[in-house]
Protein backbone atom coordinates (compact mmCIF):
# COMPACT_ATOMS: atom_id res chain seq x y z
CA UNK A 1 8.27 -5.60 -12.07
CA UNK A 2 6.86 -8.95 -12.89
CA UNK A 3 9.63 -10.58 -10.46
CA UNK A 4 8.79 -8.19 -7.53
CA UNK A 5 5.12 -8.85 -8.24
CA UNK A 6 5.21 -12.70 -8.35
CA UNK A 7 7.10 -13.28 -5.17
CA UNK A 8 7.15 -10.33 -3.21
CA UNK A 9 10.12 -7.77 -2.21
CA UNK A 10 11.68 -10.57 0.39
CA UNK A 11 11.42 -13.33 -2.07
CA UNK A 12 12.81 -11.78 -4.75
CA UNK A 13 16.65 -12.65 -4.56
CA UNK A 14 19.09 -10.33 -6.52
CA UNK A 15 19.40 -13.83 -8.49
CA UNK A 16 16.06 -13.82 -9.95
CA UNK A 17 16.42 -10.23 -11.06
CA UNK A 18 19.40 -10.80 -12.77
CA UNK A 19 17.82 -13.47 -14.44
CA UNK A 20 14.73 -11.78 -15.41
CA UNK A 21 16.45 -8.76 -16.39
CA UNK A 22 19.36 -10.89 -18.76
CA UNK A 23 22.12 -8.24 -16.72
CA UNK A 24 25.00 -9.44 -14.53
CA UNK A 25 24.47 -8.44 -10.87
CA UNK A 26 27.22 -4.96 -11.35
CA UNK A 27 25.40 -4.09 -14.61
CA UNK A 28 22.05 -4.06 -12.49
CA UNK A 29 23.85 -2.10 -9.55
CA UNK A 30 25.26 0.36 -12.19
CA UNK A 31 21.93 0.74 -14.06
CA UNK A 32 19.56 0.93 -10.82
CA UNK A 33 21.62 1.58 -7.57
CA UNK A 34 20.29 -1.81 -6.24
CA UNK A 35 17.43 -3.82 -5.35
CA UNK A 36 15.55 -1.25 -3.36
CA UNK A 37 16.06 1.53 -5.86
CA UNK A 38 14.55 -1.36 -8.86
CA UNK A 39 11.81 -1.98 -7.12
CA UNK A 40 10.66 1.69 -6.55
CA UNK A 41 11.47 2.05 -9.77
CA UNK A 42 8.82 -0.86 -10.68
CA UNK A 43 6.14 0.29 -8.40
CA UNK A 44 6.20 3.64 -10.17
CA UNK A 45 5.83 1.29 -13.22
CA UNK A 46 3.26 -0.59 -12.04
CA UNK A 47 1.32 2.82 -10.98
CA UNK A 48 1.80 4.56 -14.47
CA UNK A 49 0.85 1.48 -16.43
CA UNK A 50 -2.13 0.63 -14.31
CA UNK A 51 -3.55 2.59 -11.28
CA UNK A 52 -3.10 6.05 -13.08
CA UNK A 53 -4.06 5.43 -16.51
CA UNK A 54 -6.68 3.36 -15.13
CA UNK A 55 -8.24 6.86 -13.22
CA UNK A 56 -6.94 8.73 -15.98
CA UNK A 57 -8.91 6.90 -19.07
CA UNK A 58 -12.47 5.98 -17.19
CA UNK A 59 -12.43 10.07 -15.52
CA UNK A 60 -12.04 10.87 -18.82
CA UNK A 61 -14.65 9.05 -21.15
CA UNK A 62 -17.07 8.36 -18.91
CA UNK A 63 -19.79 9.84 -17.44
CA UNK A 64 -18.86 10.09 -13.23
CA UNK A 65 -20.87 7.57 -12.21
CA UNK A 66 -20.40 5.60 -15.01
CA UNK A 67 -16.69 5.59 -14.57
CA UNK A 68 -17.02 4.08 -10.86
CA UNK A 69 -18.87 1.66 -11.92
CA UNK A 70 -16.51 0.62 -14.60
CA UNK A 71 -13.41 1.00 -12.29
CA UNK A 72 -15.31 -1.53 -9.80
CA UNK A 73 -16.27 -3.55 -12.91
CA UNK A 74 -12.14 -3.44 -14.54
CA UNK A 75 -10.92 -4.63 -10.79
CA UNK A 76 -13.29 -7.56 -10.33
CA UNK A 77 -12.66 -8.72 -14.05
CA UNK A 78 -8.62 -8.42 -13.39
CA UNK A 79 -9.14 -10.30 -10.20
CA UNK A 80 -10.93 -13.17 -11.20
CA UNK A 81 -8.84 -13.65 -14.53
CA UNK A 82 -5.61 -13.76 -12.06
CA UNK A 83 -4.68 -16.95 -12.71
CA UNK A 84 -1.74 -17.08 -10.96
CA UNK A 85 -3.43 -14.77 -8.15
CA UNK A 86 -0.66 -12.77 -7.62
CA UNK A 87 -2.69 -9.75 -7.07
CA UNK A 88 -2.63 -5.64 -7.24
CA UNK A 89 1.19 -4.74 -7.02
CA UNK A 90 0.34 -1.76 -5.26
CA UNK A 91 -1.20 -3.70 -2.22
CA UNK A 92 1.00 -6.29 -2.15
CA UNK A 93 3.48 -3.66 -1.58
CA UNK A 94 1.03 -1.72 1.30
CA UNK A 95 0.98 -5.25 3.39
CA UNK A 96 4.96 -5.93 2.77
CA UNK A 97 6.98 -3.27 2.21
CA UNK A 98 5.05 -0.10 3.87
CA UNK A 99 5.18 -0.88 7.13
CA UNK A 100 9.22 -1.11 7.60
CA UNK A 101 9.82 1.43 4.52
CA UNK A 102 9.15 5.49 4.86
CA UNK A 103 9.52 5.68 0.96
CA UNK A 104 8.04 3.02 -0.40
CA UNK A 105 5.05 3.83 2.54
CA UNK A 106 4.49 7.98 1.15
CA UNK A 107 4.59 6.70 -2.29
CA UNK A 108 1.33 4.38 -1.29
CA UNK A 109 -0.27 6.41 0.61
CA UNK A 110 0.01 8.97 -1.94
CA UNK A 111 -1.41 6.48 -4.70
CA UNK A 112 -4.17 5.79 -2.44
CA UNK A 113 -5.27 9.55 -1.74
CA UNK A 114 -5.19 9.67 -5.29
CA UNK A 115 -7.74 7.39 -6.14
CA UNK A 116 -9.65 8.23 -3.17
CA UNK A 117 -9.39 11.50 -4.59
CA UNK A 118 -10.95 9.99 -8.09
CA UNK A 119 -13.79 8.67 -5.97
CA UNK A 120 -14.52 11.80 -4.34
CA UNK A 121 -14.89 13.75 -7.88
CA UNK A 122 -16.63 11.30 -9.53
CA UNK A 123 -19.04 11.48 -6.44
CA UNK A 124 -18.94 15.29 -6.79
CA UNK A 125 -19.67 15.43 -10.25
CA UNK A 126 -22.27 12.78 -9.98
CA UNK A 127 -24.16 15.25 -7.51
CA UNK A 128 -24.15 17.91 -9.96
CA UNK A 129 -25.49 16.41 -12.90
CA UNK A 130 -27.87 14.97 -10.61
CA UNK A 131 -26.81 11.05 -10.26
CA UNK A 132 -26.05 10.61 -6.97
CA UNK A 133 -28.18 12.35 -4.35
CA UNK A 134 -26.72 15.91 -2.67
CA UNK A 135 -27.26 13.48 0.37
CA UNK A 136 -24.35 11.35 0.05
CA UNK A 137 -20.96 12.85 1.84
CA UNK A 138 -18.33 12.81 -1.05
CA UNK A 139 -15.76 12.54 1.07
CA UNK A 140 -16.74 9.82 3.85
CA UNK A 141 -17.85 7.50 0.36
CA UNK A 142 -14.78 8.03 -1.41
CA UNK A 143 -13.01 6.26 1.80
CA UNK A 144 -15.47 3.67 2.05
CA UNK A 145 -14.99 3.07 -2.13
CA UNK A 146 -10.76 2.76 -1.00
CA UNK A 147 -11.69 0.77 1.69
CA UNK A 148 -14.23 -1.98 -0.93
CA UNK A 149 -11.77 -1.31 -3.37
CA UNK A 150 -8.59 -2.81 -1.09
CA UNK A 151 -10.76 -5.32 0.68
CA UNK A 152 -11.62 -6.44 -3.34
CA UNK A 153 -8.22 -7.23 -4.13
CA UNK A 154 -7.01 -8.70 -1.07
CA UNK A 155 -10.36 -11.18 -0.96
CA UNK A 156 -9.52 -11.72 -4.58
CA UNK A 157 -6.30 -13.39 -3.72
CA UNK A 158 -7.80 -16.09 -1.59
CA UNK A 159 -11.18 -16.49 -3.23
CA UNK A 160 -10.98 -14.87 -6.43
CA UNK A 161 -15.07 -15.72 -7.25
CA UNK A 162 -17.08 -12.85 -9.24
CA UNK A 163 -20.30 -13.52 -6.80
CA UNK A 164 -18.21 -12.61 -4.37
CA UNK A 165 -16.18 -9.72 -5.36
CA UNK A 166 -19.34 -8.56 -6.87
CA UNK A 167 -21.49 -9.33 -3.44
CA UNK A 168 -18.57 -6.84 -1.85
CA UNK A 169 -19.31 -3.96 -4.41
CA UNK A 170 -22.67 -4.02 -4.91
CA UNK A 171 -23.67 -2.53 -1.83
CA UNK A 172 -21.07 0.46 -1.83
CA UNK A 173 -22.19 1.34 -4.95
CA UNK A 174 -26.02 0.86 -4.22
CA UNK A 175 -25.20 4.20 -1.68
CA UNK A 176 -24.87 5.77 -4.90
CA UNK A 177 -28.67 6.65 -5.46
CA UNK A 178 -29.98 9.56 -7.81
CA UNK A 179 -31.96 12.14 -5.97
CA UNK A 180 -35.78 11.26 -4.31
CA UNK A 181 -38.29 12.66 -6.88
CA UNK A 182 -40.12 15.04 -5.14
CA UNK A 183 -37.39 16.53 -3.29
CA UNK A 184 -36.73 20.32 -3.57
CA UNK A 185 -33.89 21.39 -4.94
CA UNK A 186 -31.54 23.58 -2.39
């Protein structure tokens, strides 16, 4: 995973695996089928480990808002301690691989509905304990959160500043408002 992440799908010879890995090129082959197969298999890694449990833990113990919040808050802090900038896996992978493989592409796409999806019930839940105004379409600010939340990471590789990242948060969230006081209740 780290290999793949570090230099990309392209850059990452069959060489460097091996290394990585400590196997011989037909132990590899026997064990994983071959590059392409090892790198799904790291993506799906990568997705467990991070994106998932990520969704997973803050949907969890937190309240809805709350957890957005905190998921903006856990991406900014991993993007500015990226020393070696390297980035999210997963959209590294979106901006290489995707667009030439129908695999690798549904397995993205599918991560991303799924934290869209998080968004959307956070956003849903927020409205019914009364967090986030009844105002707010779920679904339209779910896709603008995926939208922040991709722009975040890929910003973060070239200028990975938390004024910045933060500056490209703040206002998504800001939509985020409790109810007016005042208003009647439908």
């Amino acid at each position: 995973m780290e290999c793949f992440w570090r230099r990309g799908y392209e850059a990452t010879s069959l060489r460097d695996l091996t290394a990585s890995m400590g196997l011989t090129a037909p132990s590899l082959y026997n064990a994983f089928g071959g590059k392409q197969e090892l790198f799904s298999r790291a993506l799906e890694r990568y997705l467990d480990r991070a994106t998932r449990d990520r969704l997973r833990r803050l949907e969890q113990s937190l309240a809805p808002k709350a957890a957005l919040h905190r998921f903006f808050a856990e991406i900014i802090e991993h993007s500015i301690s990226d020393r070696q900038r390297k980035g999210c896996f997963l959209v590294n992978s979106a901006l290489e691989i995707a667009p030439h493989d129908a695999e690798c592409r549904a397995v993205i796409a599918e991560q991303f509905n799924d934290i869209k999806a998080f968004f959307e019930r956070c956003i849903l839940k927020a409205q019914a304990d009364e967090t986030v105004s009844s105002e707010v379409d779920a679904g339209d600010t779910a896709h603008l959160l995926l939208g922040v939340l991709l722009g975040v990471r890929v910003l973060a590789r070239a200028k990975p500043e938390r004024a910045v990242l933060e500056g490209v948060v703040r206002p998504a969230l800001a939509m985020l408002k409790p109810p007016r006081k005042g208003k009647a209740k439908r």
